[in-house]
C-alpha atoms as a PDB file:
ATOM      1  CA  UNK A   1     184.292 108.908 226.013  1.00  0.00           C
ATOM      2  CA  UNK A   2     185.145 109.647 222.699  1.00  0.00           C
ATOM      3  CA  UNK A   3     181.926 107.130 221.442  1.00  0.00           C
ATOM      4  CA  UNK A   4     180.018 109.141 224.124  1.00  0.00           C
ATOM      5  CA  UNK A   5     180.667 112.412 222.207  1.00  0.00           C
ATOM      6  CA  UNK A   6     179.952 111.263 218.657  1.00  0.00           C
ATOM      7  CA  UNK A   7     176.794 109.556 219.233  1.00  0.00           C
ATOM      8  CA  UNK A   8     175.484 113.038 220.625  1.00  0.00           C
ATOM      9  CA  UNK A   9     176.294 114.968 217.597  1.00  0.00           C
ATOM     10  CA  UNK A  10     173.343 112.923 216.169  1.00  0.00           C
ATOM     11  CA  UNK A  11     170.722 113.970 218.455  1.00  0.00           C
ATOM     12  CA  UNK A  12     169.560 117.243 217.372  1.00  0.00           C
ATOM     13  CA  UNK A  13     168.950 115.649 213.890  1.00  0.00           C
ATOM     14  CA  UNK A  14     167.335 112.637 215.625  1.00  0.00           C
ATOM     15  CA  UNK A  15     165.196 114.727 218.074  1.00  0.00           C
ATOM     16  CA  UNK A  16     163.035 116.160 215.314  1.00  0.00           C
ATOM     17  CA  UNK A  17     162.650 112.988 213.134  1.00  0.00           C
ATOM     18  CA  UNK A  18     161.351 111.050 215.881  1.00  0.00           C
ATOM     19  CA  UNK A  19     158.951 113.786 217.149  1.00  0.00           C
ATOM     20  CA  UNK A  20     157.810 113.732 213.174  1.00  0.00           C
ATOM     21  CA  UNK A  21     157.005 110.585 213.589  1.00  0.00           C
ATOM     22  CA  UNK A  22     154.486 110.787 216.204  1.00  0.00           C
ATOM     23  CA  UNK A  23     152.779 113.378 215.193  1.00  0.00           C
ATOM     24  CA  UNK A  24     151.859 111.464 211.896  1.00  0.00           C
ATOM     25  CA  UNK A  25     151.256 108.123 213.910  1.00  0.00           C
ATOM     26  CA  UNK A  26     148.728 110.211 216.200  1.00  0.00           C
ATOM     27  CA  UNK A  27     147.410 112.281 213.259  1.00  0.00           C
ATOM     28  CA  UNK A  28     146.841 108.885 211.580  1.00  0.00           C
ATOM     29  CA  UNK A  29     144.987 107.333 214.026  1.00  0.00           C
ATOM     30  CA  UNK A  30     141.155 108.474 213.012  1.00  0.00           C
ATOM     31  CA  UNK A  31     141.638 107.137 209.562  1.00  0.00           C
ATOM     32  CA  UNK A  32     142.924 103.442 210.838  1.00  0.00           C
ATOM     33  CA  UNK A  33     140.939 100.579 210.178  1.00  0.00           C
ATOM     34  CA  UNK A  34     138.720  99.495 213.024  1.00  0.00           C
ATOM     35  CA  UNK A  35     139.219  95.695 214.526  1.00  0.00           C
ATOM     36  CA  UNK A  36     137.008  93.439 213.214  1.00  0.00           C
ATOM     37  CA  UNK A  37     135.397  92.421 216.517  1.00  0.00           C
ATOM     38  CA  UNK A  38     134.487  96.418 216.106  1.00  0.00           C
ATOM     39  CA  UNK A  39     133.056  95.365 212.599  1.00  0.00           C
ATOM     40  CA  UNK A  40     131.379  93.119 213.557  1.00  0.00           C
ATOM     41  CA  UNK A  41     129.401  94.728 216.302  1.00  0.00           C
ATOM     42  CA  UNK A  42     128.634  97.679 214.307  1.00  0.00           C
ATOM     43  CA  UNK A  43     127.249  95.658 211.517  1.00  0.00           C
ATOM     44  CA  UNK A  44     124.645  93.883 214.430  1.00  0.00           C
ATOM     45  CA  UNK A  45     123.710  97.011 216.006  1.00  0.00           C
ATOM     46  CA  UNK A  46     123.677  99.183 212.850  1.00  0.00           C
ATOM     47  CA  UNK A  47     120.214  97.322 211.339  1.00  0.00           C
ATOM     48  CA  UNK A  48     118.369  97.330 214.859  1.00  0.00           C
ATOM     49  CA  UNK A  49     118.986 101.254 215.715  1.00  0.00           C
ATOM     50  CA  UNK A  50     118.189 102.059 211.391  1.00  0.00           C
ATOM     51  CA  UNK A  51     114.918 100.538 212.198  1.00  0.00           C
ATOM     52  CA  UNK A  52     114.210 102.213 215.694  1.00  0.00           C
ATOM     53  CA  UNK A  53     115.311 105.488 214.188  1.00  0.00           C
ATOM     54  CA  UNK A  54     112.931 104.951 211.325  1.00  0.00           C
ATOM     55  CA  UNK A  55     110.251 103.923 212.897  1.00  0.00           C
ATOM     56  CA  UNK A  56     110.822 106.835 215.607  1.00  0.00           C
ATOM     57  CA  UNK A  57     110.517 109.502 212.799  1.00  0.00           C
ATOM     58  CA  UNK A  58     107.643 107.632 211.413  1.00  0.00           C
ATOM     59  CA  UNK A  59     105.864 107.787 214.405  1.00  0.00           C
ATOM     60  CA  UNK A  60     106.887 111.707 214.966  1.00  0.00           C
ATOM     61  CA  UNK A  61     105.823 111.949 210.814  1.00  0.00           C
ATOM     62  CA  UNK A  62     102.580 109.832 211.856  1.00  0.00           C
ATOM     63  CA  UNK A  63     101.856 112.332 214.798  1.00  0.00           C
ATOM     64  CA  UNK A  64     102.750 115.492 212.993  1.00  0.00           C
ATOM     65  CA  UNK A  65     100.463 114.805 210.279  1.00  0.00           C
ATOM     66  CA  UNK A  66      97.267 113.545 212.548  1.00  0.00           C
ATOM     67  CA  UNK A  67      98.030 116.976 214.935  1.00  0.00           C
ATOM     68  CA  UNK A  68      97.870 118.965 211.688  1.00  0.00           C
ATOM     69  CA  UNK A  69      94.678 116.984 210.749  1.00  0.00           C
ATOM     70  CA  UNK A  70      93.281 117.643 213.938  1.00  0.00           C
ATOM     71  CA  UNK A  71      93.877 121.144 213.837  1.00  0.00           C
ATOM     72  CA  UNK A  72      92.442 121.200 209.924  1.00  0.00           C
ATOM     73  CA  UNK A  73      89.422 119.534 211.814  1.00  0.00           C
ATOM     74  CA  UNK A  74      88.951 122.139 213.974  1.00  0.00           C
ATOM     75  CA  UNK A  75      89.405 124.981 212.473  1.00  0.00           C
ATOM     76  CA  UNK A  76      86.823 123.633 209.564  1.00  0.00           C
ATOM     77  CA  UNK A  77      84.178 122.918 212.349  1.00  0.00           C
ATOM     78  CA  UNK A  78      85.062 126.466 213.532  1.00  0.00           C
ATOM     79  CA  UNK A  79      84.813 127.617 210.258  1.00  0.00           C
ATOM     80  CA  UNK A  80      81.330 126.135 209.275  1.00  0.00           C
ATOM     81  CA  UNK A  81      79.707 127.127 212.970  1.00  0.00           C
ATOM     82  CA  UNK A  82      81.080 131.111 211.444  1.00  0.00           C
ATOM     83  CA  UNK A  83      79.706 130.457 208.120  1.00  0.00           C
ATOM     84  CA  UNK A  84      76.513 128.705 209.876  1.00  0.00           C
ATOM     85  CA  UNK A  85      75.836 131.729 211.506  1.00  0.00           C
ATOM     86  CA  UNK A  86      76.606 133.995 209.090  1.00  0.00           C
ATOM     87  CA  UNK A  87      73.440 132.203 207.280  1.00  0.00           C
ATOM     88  CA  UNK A  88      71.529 132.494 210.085  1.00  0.00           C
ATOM     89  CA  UNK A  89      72.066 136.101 210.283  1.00  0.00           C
ATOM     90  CA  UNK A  90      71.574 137.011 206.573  1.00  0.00           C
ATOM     91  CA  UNK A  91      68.094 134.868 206.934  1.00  0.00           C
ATOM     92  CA  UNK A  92      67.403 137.399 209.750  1.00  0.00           C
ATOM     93  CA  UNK A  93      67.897 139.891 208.031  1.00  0.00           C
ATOM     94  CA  UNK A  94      66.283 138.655 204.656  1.00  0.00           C
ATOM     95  CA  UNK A  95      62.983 138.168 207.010  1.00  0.00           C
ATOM     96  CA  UNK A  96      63.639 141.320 208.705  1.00  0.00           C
ATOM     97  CA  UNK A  97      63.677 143.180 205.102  1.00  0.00           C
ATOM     98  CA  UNK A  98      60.964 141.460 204.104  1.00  0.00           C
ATOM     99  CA  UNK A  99      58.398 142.448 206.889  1.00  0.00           C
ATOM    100  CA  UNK A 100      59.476 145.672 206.998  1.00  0.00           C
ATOM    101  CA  UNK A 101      58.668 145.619 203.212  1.00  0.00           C
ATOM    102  CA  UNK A 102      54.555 144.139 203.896  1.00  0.00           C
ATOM    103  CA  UNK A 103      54.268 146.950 206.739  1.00  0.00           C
ATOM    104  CA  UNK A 104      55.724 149.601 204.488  1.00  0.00           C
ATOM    105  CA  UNK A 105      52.842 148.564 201.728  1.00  0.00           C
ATOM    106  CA  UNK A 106      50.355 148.412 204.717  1.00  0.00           C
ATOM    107  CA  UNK A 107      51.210 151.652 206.108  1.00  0.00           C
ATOM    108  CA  UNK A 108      51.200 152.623 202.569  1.00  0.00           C
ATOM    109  CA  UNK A 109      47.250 151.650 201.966  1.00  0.00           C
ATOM    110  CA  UNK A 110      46.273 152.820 205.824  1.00  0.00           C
ATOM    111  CA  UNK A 111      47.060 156.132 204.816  1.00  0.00           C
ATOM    112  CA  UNK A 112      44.808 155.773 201.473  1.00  0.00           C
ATOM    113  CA  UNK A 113      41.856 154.637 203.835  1.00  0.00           C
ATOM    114  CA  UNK A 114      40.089 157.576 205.787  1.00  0.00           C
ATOM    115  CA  UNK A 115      38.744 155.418 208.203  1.00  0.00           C
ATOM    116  CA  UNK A 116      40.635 154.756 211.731  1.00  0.00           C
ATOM    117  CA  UNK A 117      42.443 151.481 211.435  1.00  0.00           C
ATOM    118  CA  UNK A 118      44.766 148.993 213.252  1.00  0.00           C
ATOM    119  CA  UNK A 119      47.387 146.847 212.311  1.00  0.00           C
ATOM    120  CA  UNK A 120      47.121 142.914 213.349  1.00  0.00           C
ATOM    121  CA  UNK A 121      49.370 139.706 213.073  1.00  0.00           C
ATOM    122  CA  UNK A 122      47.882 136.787 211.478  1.00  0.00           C
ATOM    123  CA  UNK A 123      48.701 134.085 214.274  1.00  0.00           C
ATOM    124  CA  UNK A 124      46.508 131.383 212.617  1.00  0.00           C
ATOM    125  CA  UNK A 125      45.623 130.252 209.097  1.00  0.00           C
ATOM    126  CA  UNK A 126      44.427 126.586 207.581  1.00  0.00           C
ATOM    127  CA  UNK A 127      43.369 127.263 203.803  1.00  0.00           C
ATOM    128  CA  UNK A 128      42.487 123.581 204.103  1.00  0.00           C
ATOM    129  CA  UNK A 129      39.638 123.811 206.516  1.00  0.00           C
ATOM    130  CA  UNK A 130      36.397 123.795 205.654  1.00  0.00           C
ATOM    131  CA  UNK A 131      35.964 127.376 206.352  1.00  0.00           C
ATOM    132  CA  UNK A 132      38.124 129.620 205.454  1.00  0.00           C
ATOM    133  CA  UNK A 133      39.095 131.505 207.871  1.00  0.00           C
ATOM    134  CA  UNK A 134      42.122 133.384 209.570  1.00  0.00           C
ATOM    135  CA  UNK A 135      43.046 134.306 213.508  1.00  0.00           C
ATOM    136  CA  UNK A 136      44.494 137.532 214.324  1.00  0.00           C
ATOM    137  CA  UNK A 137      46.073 138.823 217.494  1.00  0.00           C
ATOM    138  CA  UNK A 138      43.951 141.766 218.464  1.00  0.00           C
ATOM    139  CA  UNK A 139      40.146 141.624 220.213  1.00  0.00           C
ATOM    140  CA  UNK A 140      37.780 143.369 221.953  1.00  0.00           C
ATOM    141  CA  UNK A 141      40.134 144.906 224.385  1.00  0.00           C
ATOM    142  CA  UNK A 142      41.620 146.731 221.377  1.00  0.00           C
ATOM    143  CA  UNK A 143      38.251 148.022 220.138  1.00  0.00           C
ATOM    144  CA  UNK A 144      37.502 145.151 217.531  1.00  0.00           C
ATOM    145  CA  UNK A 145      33.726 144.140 217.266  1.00  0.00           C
ATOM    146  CA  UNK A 146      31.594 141.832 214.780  1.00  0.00           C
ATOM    147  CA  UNK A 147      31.522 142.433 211.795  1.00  0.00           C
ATOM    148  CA  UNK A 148      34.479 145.021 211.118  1.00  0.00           C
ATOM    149  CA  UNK A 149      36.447 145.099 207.757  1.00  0.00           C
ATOM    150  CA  UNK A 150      39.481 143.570 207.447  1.00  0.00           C
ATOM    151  CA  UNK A 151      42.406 144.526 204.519  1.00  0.00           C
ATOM    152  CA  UNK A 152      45.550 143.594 203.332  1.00  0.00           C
ATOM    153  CA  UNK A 153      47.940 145.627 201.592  1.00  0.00           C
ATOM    154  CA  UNK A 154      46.377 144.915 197.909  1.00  0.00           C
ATOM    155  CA  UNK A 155      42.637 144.612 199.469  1.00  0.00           C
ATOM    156  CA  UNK A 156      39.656 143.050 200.828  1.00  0.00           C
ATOM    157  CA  UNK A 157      40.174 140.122 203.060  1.00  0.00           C
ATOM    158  CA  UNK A 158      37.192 139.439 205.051  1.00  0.00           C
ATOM    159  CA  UNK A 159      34.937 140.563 207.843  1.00  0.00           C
ATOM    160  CA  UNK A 160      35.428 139.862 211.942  1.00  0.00           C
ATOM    161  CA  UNK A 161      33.309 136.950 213.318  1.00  0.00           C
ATOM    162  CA  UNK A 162      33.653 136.020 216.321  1.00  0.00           C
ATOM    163  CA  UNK A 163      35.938 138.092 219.073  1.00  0.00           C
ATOM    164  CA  UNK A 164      37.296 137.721 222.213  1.00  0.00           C
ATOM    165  CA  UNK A 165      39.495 140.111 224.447  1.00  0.00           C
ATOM    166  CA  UNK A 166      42.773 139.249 222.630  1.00  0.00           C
ATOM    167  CA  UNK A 167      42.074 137.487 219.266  1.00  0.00           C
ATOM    168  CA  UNK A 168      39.421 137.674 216.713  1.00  0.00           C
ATOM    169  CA  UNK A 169      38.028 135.563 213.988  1.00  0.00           C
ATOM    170  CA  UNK A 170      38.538 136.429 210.276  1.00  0.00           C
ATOM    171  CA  UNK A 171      35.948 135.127 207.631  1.00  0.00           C
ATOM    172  CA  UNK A 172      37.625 135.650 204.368  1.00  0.00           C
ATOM    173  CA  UNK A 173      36.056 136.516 201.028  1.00  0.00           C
ATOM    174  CA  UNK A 174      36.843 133.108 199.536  1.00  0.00           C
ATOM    175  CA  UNK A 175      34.281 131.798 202.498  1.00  0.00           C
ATOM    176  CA  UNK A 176      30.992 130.048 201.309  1.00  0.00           C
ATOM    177  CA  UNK A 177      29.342 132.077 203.867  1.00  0.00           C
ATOM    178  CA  UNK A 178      30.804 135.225 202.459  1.00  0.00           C
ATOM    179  CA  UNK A 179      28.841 137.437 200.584  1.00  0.00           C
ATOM    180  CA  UNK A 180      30.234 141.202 199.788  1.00  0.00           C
ATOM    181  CA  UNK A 181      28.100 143.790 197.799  1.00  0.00           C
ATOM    182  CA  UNK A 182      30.281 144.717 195.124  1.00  0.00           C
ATOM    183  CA  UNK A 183      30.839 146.725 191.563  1.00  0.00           C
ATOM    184  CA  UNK A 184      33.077 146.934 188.324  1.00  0.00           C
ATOM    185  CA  UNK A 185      35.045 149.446 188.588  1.00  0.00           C
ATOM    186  CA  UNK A 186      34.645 150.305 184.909  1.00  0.00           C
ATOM    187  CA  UNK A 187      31.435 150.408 184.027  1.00  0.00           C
ATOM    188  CA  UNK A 188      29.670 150.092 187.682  1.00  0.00           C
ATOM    189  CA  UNK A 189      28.020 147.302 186.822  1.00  0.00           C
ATOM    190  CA  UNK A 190      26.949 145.833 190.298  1.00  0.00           C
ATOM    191  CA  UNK A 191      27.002 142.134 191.423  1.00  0.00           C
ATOM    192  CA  UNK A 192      27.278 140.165 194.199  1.00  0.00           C
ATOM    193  CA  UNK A 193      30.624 138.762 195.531  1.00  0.00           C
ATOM    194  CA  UNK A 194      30.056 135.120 196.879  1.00  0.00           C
ATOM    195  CA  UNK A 195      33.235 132.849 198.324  1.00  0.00           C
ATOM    196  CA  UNK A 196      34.129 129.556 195.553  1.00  0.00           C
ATOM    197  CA  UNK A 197      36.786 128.225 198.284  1.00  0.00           C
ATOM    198  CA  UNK A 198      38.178 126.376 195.338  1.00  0.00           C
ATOM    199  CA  UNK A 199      41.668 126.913 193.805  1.00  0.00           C
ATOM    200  CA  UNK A 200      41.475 128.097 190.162  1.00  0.00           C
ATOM    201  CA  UNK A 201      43.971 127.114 187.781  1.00  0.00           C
ATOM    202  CA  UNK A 202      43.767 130.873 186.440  1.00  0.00           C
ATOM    203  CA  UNK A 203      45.983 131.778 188.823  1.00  0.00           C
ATOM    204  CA  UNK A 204      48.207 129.319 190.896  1.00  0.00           C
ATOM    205  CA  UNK A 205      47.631 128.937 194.782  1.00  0.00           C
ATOM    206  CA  UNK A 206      44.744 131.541 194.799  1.00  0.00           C
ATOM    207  CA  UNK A 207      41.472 130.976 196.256  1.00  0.00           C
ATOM    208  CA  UNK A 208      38.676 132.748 194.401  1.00  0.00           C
ATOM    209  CA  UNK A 209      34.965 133.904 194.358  1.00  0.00           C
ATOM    210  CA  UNK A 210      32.235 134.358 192.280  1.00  0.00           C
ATOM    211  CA  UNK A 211      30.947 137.528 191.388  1.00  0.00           C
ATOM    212  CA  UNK A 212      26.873 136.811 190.569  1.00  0.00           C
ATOM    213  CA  UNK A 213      23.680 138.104 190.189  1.00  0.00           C
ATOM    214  CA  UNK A 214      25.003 140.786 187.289  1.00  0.00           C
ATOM    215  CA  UNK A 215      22.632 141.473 184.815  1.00  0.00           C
ATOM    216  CA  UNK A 216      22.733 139.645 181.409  1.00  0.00           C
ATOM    217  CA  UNK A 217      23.604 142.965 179.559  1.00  0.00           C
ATOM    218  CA  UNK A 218      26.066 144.110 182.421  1.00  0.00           C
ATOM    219  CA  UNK A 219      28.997 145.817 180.747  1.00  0.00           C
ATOM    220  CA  UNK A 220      32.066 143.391 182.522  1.00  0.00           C
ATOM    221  CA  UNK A 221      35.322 142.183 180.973  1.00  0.00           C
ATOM    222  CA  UNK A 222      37.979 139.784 181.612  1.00  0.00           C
ATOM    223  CA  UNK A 223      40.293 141.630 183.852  1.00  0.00           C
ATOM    224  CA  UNK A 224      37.609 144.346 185.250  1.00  0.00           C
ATOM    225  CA  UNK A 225      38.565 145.613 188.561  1.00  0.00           C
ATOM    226  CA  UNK A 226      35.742 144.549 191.273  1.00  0.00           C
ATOM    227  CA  UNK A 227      35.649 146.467 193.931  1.00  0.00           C
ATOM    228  CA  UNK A 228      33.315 147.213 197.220  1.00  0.00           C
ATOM    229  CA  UNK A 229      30.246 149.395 196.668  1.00  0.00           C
ATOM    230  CA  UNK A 230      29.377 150.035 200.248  1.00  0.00           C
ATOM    231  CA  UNK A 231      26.010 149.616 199.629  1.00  0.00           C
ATOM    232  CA  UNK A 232      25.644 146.459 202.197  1.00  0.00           C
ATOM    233  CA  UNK A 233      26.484 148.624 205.502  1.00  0.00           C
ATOM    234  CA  UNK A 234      29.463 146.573 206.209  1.00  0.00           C
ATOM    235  CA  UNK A 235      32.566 147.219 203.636  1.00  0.00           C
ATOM    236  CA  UNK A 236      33.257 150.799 203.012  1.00  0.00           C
ATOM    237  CA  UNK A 237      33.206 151.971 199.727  1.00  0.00           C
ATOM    238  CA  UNK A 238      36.053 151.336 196.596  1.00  0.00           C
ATOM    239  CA  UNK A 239      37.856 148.762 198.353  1.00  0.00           C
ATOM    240  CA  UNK A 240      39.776 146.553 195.723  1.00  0.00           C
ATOM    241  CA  UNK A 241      38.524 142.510 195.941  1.00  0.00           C
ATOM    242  CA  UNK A 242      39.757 141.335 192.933  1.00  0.00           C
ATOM    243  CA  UNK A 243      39.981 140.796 189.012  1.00  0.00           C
ATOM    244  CA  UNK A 244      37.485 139.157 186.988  1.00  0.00           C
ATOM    245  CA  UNK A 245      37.698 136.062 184.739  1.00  0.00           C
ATOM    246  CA  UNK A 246      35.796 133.521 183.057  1.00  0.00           C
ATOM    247  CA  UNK A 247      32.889 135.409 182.403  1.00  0.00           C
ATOM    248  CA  UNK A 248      29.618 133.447 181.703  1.00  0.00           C
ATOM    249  CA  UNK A 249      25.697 133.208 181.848  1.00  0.00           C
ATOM    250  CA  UNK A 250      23.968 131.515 184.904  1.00  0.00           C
ATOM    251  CA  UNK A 251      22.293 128.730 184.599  1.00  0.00           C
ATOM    252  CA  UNK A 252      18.867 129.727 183.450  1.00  0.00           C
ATOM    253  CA  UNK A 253      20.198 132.639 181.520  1.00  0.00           C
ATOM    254  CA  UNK A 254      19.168 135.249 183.804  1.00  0.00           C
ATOM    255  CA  UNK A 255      22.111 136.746 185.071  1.00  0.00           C
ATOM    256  CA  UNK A 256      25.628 136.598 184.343  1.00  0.00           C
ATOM    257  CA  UNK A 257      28.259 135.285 186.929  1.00  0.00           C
ATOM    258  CA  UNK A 258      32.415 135.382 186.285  1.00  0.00           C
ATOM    259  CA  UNK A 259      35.530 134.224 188.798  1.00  0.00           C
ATOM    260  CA  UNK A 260      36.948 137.035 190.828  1.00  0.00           C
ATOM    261  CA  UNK A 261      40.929 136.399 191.759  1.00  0.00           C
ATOM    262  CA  UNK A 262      41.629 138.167 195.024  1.00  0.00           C
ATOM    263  CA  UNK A 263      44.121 140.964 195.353  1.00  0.00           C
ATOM    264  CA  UNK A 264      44.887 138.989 198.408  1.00  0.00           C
ATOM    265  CA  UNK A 265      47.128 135.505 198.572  1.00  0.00           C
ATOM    266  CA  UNK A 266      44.717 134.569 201.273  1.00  0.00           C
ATOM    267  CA  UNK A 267      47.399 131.441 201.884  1.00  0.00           C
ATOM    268  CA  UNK A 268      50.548 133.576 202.758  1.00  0.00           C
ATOM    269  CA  UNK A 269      48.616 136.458 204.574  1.00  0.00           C
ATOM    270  CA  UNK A 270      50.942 138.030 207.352  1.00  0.00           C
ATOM    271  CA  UNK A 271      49.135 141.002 208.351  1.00  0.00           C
ATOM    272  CA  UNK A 272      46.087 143.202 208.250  1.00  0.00           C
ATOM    273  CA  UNK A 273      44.120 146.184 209.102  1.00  0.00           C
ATOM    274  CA  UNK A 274      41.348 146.047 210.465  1.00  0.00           C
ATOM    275  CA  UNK A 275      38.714 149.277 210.054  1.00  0.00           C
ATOM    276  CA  UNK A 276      37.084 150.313 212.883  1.00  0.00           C
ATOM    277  CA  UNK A 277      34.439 151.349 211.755  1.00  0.00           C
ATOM    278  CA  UNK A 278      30.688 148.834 212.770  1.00  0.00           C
ATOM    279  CA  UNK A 279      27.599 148.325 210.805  1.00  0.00           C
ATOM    280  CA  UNK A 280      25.826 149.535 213.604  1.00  0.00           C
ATOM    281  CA  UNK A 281      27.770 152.620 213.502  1.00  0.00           C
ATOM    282  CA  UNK A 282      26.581 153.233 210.131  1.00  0.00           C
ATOM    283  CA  UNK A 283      23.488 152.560 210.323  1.00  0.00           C
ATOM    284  CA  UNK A 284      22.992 155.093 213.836  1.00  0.00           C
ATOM    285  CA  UNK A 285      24.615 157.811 211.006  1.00  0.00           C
ATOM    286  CA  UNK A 286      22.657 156.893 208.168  1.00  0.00           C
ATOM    287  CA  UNK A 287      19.446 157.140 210.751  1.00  0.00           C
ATOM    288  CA  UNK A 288      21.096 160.465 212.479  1.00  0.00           C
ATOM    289  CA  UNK A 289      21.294 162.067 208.856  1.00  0.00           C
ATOM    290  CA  UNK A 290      17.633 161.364 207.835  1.00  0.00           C
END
């Protein structure tokens, strides 16, 4: 009994020692070393899942990088159909400006004309036919006849020739078959205008005519302004043709002939006016006068 009661005097020292001890074996377990069967199954799986994990993020790096590619894509395409348009729109409105620019000078020399006029579209032109000619989109229904005067914004273009109810045939000045009574401006010296159809290097592009049967002492220069005398019943009076150049005696001395360069690019003609005014209408108010 006595043995009993001196053993017991040791347990409240022994109590906390051994509860010590536990807690550091349990705190202690995280940091022991693994088995090696442990080892050795970490070191076989370890490689396998490094390469399915990298090849898992290349894949996601792969995707990522062909999505934002994509998306580049696209928003480029979007991007050129905007600036595409944008293009388109300032062409518009580049052609816009510019018509609105030839009807402002054709408005312009309507109002310097005091004969009734009308505005047409040229809806046909070859310069490389034979004759030169140009279609325009008004006729007979809009009080266009034979013969009529036709101008540009800088000048003379032609006559009408033929007409039907909605389009008429132009016959321009640079026209073999066109012949336009004409002057100097200058000195008045009076001539005939006569179509070369034949580009001059004087002037790039341009088609030209002749101005003949001057006299030999006609007062002309290079660079005279020729213009329409009226005097043939078909062109109203002081209508600008054209400059002159190359000035020179006819073949037999007689007369002297020079180039005329047209006011008018007949090649990049737009639109005209055409006078409505006949040669039979002048002529009944010549006759009425007398």
């Amino acid at each position: 009994m006595a043995l009993i009661q001196k053993k017991t005097r040791f347990l409240p020292f022994l109590i906390p020692v051994i509860l010590a001890l536990i807690f550091f074996s349990l705190s202690s377990l995280p940091t022991r070393r693994a088995p090696w069967y442990e080892e050795v199954f970490w070191n076989l799986v370890s490689p396998p899942q490094q390469l399915v994990s990298g090849i898992e993020n290349g894949i996601k790096g792969v995707w990522n990088r062909y999505a934002a590619i994509v998306g580049a894509e696209k928003e480029r395409d979007l991007l050129a159909m905007r600036v595409a348009k944008l293009e388109e729109e300032l062409i518009k409105g580049a052609e816009v400006n510019e018509e609105n620019k030839r009807l402002r000078e054709l408005l312009s020399y309507k109002e310097s004309l005091p004969q009734k006029t009308i505005a047409a579209r040229v809806i046909a032109n070859d310069p490389r036919a034979e004759f030169k000619s140009i279609t325009i989109d008004k006729g007979s229904s809009d009080g266009i006849t034979p013969l009529m005067a036709v101008v540009g914004p800088r000048g003379l273009v032609g006559k009408v020739g033929t007409v039907t109810s909605g389009y008429s045939r132009v016959l321009m000045i640079t026209d073999p078959n066109s012949v336009v009574d004409a002057m100097v401006q200058r000195s008045r010296a009076r001539g005939m205008v006569v179509g070369a159809a034949w580009r001059t290097e004087l002037k790039s592009g341009y088609y030209i005519s002749r101005l003949e049967y001057l006299r030999r002492v006609s007062d002309i220069r290079n660079g005279d302004v020729v213009v329409t005398s009226g005097l043939d019943m078909v062109f109203p009076a002081g209508i600008p043709i054209g400059t002159v150049a190359d000035i020179s005696a006819s073949r037999y001395g007689v007369f002297t002939e020079a180039n005329v360069i047209p006011f008018e690019n007949m090649a990049e003609l737009q639109e005209v006016l055409v006078i409505l005014s006949s040669p039979d209408q002048g002529v009944a108010n010549f006759a009425a006068e007398k």
